[in-house]
C-alpha atoms as a PDB file:
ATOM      1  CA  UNK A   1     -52.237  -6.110  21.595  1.00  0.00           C
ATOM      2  CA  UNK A   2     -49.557  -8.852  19.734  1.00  0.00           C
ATOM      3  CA  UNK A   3     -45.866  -8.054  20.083  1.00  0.00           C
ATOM      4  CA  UNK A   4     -43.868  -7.312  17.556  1.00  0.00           C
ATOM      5  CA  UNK A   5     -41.671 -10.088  16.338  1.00  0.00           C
ATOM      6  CA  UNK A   6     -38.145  -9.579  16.696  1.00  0.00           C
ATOM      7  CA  UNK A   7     -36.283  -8.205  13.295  1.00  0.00           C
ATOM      8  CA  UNK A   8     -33.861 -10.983  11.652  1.00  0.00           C
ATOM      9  CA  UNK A   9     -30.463  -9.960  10.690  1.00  0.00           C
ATOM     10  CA  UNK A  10     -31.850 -10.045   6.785  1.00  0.00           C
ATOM     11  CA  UNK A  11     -34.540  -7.958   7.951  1.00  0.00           C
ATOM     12  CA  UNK A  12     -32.391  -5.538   9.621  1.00  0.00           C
ATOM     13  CA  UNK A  13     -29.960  -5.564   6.602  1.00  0.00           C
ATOM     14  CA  UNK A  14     -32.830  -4.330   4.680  1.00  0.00           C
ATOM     15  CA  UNK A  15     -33.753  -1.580   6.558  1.00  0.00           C
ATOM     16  CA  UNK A  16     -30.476  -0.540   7.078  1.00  0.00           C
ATOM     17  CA  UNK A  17     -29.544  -0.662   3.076  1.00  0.00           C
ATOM     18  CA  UNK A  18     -33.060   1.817   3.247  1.00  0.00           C
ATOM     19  CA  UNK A  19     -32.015   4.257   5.549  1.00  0.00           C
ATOM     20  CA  UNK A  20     -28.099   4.678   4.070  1.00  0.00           C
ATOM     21  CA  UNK A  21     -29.982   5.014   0.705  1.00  0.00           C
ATOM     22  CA  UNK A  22     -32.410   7.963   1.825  1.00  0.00           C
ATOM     23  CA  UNK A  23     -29.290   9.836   3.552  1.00  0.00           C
ATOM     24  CA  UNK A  24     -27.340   9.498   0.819  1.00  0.00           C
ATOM     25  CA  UNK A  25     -25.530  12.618  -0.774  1.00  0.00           C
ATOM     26  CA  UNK A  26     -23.334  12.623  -3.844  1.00  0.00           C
ATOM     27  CA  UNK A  27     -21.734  15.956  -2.848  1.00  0.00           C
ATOM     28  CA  UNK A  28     -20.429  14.067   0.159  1.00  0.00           C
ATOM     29  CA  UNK A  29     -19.270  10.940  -1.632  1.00  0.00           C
ATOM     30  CA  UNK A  30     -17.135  13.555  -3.816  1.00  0.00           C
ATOM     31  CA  UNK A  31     -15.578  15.355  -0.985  1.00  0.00           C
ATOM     32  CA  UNK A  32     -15.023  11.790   1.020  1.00  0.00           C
ATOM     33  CA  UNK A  33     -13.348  10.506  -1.781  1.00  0.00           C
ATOM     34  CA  UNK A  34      -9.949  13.065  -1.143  1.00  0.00           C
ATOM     35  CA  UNK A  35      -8.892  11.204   1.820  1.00  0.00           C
ATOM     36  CA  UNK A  36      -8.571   7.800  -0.172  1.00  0.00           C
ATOM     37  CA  UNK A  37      -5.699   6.804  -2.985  1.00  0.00           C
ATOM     38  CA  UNK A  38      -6.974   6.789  -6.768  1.00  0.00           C
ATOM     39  CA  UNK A  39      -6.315   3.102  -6.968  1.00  0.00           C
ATOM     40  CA  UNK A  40      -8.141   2.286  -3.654  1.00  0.00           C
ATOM     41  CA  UNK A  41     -11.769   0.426  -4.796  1.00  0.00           C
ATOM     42  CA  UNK A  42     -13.828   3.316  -2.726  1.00  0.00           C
ATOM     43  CA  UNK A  43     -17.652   2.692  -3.311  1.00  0.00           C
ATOM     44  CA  UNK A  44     -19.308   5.618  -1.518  1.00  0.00           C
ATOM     45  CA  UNK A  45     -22.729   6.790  -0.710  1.00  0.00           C
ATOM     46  CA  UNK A  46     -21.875   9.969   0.742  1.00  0.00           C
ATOM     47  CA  UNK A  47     -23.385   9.903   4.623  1.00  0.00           C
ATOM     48  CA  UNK A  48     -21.629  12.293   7.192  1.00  0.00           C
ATOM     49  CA  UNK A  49     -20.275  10.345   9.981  1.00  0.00           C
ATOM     50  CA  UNK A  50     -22.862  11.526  12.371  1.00  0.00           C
ATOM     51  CA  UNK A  51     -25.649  10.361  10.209  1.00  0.00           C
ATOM     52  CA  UNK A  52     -24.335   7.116   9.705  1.00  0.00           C
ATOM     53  CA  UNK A  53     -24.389   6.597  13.357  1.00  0.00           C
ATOM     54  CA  UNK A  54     -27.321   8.031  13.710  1.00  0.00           C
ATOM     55  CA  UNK A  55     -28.663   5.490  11.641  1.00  0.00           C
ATOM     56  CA  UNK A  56     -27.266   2.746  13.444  1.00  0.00           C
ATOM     57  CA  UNK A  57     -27.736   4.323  16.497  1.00  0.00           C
ATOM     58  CA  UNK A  58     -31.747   3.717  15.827  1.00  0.00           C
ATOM     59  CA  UNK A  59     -31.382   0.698  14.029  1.00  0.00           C
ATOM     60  CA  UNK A  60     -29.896  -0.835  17.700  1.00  0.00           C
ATOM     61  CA  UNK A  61     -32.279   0.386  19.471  1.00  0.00           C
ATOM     62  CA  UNK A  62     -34.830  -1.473  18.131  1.00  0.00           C
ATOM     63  CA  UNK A  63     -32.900  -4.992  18.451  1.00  0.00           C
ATOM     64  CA  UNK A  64     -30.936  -4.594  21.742  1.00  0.00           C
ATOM     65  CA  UNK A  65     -33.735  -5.932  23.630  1.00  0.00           C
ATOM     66  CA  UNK A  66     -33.819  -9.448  21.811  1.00  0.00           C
ATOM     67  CA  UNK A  67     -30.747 -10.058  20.016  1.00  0.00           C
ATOM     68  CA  UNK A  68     -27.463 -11.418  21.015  1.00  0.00           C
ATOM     69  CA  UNK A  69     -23.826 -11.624  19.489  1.00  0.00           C
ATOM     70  CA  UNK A  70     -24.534 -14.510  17.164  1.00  0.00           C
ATOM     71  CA  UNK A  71     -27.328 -12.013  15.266  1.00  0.00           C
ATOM     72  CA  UNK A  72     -24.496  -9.037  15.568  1.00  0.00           C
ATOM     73  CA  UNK A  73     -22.547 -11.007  14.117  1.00  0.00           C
ATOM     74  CA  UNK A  74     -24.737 -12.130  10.977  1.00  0.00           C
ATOM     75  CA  UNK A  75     -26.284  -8.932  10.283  1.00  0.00           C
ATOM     76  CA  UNK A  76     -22.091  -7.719  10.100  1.00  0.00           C
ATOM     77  CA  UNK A  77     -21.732 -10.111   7.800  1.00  0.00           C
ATOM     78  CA  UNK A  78     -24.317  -9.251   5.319  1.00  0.00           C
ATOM     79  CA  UNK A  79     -23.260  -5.661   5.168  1.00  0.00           C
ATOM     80  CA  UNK A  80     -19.948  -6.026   5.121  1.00  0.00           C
ATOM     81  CA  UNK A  81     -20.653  -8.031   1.240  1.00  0.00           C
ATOM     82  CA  UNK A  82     -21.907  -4.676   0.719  1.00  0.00           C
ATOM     83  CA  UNK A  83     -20.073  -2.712  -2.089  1.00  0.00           C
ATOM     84  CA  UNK A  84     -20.675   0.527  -0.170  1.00  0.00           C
ATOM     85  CA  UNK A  85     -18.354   1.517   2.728  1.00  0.00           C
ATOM     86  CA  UNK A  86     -21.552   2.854   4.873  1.00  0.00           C
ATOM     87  CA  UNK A  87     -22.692  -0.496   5.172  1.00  0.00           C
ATOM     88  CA  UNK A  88     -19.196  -2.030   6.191  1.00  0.00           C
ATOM     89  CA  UNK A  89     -18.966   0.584   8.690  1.00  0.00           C
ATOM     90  CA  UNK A  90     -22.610   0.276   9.687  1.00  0.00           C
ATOM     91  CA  UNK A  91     -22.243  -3.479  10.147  1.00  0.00           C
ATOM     92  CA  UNK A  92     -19.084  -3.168  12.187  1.00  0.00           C
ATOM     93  CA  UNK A  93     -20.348  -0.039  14.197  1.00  0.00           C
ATOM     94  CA  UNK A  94     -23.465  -2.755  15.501  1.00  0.00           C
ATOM     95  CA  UNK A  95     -21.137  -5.790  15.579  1.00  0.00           C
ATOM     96  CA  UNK A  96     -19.209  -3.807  18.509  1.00  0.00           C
ATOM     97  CA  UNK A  97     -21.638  -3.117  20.601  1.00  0.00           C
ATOM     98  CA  UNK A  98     -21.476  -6.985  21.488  1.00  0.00           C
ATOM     99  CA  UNK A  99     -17.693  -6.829  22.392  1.00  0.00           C
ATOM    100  CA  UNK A 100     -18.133  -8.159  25.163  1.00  0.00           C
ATOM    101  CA  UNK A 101     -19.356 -11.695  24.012  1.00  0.00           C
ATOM    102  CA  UNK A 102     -16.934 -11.625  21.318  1.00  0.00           C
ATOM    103  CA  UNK A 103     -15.494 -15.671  21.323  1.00  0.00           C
ATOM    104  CA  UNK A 104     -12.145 -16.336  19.926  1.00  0.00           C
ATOM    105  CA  UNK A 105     -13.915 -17.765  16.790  1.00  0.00           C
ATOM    106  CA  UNK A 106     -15.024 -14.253  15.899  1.00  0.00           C
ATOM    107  CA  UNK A 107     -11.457 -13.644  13.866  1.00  0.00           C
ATOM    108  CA  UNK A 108     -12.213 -16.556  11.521  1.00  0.00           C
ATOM    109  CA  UNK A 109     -14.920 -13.893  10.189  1.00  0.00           C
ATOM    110  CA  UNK A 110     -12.370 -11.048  10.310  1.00  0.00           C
ATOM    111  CA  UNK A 111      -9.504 -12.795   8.675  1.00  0.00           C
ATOM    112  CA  UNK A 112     -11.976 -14.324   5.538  1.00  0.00           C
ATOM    113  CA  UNK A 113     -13.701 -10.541   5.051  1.00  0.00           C
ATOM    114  CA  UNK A 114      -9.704  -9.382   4.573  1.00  0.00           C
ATOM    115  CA  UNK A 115      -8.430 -12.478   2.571  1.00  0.00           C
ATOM    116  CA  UNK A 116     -11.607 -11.839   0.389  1.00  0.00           C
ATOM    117  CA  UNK A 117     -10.822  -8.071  -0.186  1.00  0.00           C
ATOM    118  CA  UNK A 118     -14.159  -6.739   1.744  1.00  0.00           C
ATOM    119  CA  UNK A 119     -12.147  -4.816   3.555  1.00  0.00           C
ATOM    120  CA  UNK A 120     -10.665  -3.231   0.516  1.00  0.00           C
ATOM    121  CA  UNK A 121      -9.296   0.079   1.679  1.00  0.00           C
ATOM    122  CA  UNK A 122      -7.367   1.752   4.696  1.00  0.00           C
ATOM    123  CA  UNK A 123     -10.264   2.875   6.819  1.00  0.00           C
ATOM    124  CA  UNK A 124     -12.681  -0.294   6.787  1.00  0.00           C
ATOM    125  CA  UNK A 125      -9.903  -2.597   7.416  1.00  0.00           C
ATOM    126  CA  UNK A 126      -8.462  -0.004  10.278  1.00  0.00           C
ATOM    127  CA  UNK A 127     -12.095   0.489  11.388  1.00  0.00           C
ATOM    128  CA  UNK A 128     -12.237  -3.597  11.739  1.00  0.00           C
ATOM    129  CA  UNK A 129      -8.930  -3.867  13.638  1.00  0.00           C
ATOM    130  CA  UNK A 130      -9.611  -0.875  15.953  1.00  0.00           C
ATOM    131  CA  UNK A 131     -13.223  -1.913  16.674  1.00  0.00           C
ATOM    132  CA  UNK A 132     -13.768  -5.342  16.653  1.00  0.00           C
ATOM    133  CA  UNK A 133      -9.984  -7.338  15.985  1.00  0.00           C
ATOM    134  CA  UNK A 134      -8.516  -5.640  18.963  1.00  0.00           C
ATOM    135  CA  UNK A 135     -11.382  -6.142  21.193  1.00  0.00           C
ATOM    136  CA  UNK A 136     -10.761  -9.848  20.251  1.00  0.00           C
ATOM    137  CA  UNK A 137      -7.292  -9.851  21.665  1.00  0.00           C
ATOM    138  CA  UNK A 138      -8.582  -8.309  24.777  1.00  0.00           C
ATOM    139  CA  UNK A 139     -10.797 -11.210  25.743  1.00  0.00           C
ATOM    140  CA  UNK A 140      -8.283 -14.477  23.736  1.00  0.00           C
ATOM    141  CA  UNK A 141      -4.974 -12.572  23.779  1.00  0.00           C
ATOM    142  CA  UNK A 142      -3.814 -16.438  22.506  1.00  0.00           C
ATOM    143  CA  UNK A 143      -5.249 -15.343  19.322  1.00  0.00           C
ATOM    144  CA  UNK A 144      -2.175 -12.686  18.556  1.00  0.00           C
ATOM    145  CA  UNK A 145      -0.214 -15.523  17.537  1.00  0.00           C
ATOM    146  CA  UNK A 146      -2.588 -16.002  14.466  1.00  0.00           C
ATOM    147  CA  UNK A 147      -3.428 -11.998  14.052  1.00  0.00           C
ATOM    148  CA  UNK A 148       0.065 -12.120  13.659  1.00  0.00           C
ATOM    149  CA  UNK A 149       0.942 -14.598  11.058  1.00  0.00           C
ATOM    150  CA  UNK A 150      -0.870 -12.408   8.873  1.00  0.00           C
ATOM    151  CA  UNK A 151       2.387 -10.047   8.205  1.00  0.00           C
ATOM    152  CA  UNK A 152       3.507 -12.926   5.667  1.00  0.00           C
ATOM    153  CA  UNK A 153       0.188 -12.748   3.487  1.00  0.00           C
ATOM    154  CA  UNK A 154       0.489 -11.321   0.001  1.00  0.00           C
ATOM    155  CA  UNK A 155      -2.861  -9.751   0.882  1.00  0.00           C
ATOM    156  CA  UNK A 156      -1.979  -5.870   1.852  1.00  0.00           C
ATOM    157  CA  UNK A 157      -5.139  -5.599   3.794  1.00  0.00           C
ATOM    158  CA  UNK A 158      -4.164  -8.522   5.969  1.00  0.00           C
ATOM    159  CA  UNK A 159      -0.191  -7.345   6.185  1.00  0.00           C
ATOM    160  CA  UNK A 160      -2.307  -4.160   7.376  1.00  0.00           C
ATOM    161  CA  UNK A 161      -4.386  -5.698  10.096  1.00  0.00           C
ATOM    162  CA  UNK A 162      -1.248  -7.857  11.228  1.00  0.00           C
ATOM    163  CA  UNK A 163       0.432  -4.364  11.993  1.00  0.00           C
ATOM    164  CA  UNK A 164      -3.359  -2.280  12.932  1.00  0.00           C
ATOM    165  CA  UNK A 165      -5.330  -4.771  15.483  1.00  0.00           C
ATOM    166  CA  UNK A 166      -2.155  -3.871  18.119  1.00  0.00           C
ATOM    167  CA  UNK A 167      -2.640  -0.205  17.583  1.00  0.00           C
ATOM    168  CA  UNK A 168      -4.754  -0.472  20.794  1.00  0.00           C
ATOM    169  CA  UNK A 169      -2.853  -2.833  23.151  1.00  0.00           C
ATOM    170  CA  UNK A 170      -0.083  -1.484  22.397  1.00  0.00           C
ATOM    171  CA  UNK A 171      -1.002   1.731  23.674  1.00  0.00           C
ATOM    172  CA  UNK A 172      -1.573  -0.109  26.551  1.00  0.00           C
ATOM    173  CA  UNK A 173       1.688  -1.573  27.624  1.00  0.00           C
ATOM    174  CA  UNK A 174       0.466  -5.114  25.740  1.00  0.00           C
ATOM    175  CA  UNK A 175       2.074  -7.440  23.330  1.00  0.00           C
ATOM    176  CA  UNK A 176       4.856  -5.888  22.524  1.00  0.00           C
ATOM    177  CA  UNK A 177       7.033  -8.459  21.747  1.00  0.00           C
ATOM    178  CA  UNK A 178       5.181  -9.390  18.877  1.00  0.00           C
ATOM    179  CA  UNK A 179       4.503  -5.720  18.249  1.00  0.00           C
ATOM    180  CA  UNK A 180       8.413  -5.183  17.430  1.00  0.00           C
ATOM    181  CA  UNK A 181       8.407  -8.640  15.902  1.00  0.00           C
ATOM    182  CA  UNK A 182       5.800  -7.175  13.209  1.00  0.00           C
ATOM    183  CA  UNK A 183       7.029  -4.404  12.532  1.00  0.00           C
ATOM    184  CA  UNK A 184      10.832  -5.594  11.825  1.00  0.00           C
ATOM    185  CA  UNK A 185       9.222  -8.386   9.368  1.00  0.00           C
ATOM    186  CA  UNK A 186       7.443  -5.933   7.754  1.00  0.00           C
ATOM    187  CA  UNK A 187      10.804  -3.016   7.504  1.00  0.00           C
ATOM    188  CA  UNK A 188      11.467  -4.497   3.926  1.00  0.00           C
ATOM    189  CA  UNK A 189       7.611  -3.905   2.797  1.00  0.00           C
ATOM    190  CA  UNK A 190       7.506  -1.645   0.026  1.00  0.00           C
ATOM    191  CA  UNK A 191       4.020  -0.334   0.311  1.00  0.00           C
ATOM    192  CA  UNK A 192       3.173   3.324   1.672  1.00  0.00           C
ATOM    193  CA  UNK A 193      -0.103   1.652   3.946  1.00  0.00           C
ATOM    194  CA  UNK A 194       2.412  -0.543   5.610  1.00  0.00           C
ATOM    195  CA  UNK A 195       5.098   2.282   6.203  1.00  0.00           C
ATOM    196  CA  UNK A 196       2.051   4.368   7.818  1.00  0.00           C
ATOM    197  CA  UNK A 197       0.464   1.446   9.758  1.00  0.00           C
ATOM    198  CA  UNK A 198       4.120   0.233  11.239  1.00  0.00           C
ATOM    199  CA  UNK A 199       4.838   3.735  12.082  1.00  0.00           C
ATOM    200  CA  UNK A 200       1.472   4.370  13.921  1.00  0.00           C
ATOM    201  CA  UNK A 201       1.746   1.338  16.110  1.00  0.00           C
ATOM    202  CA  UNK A 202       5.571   2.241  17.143  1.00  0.00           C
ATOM    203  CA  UNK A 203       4.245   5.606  18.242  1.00  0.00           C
ATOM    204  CA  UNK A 204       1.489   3.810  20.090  1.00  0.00           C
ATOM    205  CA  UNK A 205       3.928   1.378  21.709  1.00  0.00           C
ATOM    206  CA  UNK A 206       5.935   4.449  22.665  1.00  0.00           C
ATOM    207  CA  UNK A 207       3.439   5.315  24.901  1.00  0.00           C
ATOM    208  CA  UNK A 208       3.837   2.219  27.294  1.00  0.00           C
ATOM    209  CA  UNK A 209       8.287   2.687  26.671  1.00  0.00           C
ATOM    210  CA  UNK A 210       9.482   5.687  24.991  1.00  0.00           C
ATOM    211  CA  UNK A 211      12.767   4.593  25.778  1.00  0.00           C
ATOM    212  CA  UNK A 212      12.180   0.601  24.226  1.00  0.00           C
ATOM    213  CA  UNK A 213      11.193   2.932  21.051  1.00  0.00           C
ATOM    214  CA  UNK A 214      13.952   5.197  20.994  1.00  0.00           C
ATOM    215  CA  UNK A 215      16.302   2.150  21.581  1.00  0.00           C
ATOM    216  CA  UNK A 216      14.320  -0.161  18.274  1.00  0.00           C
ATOM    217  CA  UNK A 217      14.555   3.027  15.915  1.00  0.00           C
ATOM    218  CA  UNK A 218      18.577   3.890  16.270  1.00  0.00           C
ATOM    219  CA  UNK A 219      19.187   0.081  16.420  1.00  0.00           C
ATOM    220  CA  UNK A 220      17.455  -0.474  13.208  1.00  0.00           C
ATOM    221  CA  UNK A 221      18.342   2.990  11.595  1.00  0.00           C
ATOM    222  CA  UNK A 222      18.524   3.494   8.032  1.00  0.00           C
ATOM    223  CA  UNK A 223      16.234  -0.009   7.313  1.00  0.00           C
ATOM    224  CA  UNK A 224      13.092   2.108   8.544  1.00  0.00           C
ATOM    225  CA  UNK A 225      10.915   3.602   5.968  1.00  0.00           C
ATOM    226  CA  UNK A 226      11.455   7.527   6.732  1.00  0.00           C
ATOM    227  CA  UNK A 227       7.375   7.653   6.791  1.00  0.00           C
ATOM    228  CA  UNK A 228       7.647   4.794   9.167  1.00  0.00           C
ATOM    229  CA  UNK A 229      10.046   7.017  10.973  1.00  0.00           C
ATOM    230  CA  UNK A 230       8.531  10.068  11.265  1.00  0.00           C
ATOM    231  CA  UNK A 231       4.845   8.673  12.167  1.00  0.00           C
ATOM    232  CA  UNK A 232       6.977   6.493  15.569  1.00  0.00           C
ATOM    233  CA  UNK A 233       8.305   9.699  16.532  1.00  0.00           C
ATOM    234  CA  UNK A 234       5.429  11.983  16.712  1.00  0.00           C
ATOM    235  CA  UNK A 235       5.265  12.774  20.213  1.00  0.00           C
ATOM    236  CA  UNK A 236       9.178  13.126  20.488  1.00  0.00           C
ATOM    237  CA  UNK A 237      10.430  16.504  21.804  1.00  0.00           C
ATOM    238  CA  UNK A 238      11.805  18.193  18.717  1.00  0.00           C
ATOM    239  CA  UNK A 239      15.198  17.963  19.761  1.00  0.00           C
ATOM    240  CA  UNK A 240      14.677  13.834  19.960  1.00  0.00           C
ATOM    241  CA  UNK A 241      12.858  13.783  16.843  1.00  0.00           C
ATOM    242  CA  UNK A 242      15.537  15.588  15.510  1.00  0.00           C
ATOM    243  CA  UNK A 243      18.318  13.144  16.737  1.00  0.00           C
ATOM    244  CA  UNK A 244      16.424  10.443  15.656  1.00  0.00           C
ATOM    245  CA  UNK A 245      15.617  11.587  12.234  1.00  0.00           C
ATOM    246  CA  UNK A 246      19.353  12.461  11.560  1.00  0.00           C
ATOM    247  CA  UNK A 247      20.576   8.835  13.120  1.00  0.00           C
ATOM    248  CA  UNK A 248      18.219   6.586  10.954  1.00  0.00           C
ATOM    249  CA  UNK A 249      18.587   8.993   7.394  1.00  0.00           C
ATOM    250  CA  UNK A 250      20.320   6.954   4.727  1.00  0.00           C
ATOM    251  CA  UNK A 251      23.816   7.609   4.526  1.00  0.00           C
ATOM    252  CA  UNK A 252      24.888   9.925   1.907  1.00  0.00           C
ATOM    253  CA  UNK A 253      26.693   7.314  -0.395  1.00  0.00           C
ATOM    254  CA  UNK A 254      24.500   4.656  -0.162  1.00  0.00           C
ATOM    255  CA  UNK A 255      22.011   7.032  -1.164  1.00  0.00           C
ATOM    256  CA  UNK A 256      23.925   7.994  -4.224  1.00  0.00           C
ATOM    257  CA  UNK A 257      24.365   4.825  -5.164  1.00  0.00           C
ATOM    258  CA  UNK A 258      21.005   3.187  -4.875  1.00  0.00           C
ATOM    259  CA  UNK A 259      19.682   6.532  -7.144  1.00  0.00           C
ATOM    260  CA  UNK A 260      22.331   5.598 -10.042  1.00  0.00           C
ATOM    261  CA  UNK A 261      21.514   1.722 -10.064  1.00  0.00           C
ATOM    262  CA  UNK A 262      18.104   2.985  -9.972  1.00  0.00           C
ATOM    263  CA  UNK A 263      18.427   4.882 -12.969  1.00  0.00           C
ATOM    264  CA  UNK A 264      20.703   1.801 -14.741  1.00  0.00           C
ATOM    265  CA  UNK A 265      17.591  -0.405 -14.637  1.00  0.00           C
ATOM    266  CA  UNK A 266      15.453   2.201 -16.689  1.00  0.00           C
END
């Protein structure tokens, strides 16, 4: 009896674009859309986590045998040109199980899906640095030097990613030097997605040195976003997060006065 010729990244693309379609709910899509801002470009097809892994879960299963990361890495491609976010996530939920024969050449892809806005909301582009950006670093840690460039882009996806991909090592004890470095460049940054991202890699880095943390937020006091702030502290005892808190909040004054020339330029 013939064997069945392997499936081509198109050819998996198509089936996958089936399946995502045939799970689809629109009751889901509604509820999803909550957790996302109203300007955020959310294309949604409605499929429960679960089911979307699921899907890819099968959808592996029938390539693992004969494909490699080079046909991960296509079949990512074409799904993450996808409008919906099920099929970025699908693409970059297969694209990981290859991590380990990701080369360093692998954040050339990442970096031109961000510049080109494919990764146009919080959770794909965290979902990319999590899963496949910070599994780069683990294998080419030369290749923080470039992920971390990215903090000067205009691009708030990549600013993201420059602050996201260390979430990881940083939790680890790794790169923290240019973790600090990122996050001070970014202090002035006036967007909420960057106060949120900087503060959840501080708390991560806290991990590794709670006392390196504790030192970086009273040094830099009131030039931390309070989100920023409040997200580095989490796992504080309440008496710290207290004395933090109090030592980094905006003196009265200034406060005053940045409220009245606030109100001048109306």
């Amino acid at each position: 009896m013939p064997q069945t010729a392997p499936s081509r990244p198109e050819q998996l693309a198509r089936r996958a674009r089936a399946a995502m379609r045939k799970a689809a709910d629109p009751r889901v899509a509604r509820s999803q859309r909550m957790f996302f801002k109203p300007w955020e470009k959310i294309h949604l097809l409605g499929i429960k986590t679960p089911d979307l892994r699921s899907i890819e879960r099968e959808l592996y299963q029938s390539v693992r045998k004969s494909w490699s990361y080079s046909d991960a890495a296509v079949f990512c491609d074409l799904l993450m040109r996808d409008h919906s976010m099920e099929s970025k996530a699908l693409g970059l939920m297969l694209l990981a199980r290859y991590h380990r024969e990701f080369p360093a050449n692998l954040l050339d892809y990442t970096e031109r899906w961000l510049e080109a806005d494919l990764c146009d909301n919080w959770a794909v582009t965290d979902h990319l640095c999590t899963q496949i950006i910070s599994r780069i670093l683990d294998q080419h840690e030369h290749q923080a030097v470039v992920v971390a460039k990215w903090r000067g882009s205009p691009n708030l996806w990549l600013r993201r990613a420059s602050l996201v991909s260390f979430v990881k090592p940083a939790g680890k004890g790794r790169h923290l030097e240019t973790v600090y470095e990122t996050v001070s460049a970014l202090l002035p940054d006036g967007h909420d997605l960057i106060h949120k991202a900087a503060g959840w890699l501080l708390r991560e880095a806290g991990k590794a040195e709670a006392q390196r943390l504790e030192t970086y937020l009273l040094a830099q006091g009131p030039r931390i976003p309070r989100t920023t702030v409040r997200y580095a502290i989490e796992r504080f005892p309440e008496i710290k997060r207290r004395k933090i808190l109090e030592k980094t909040r905006v003196p009265r004054d200034a406060a005053d006065i940045s409220n009245r020339r606030g109100k001048s330029q109306k």
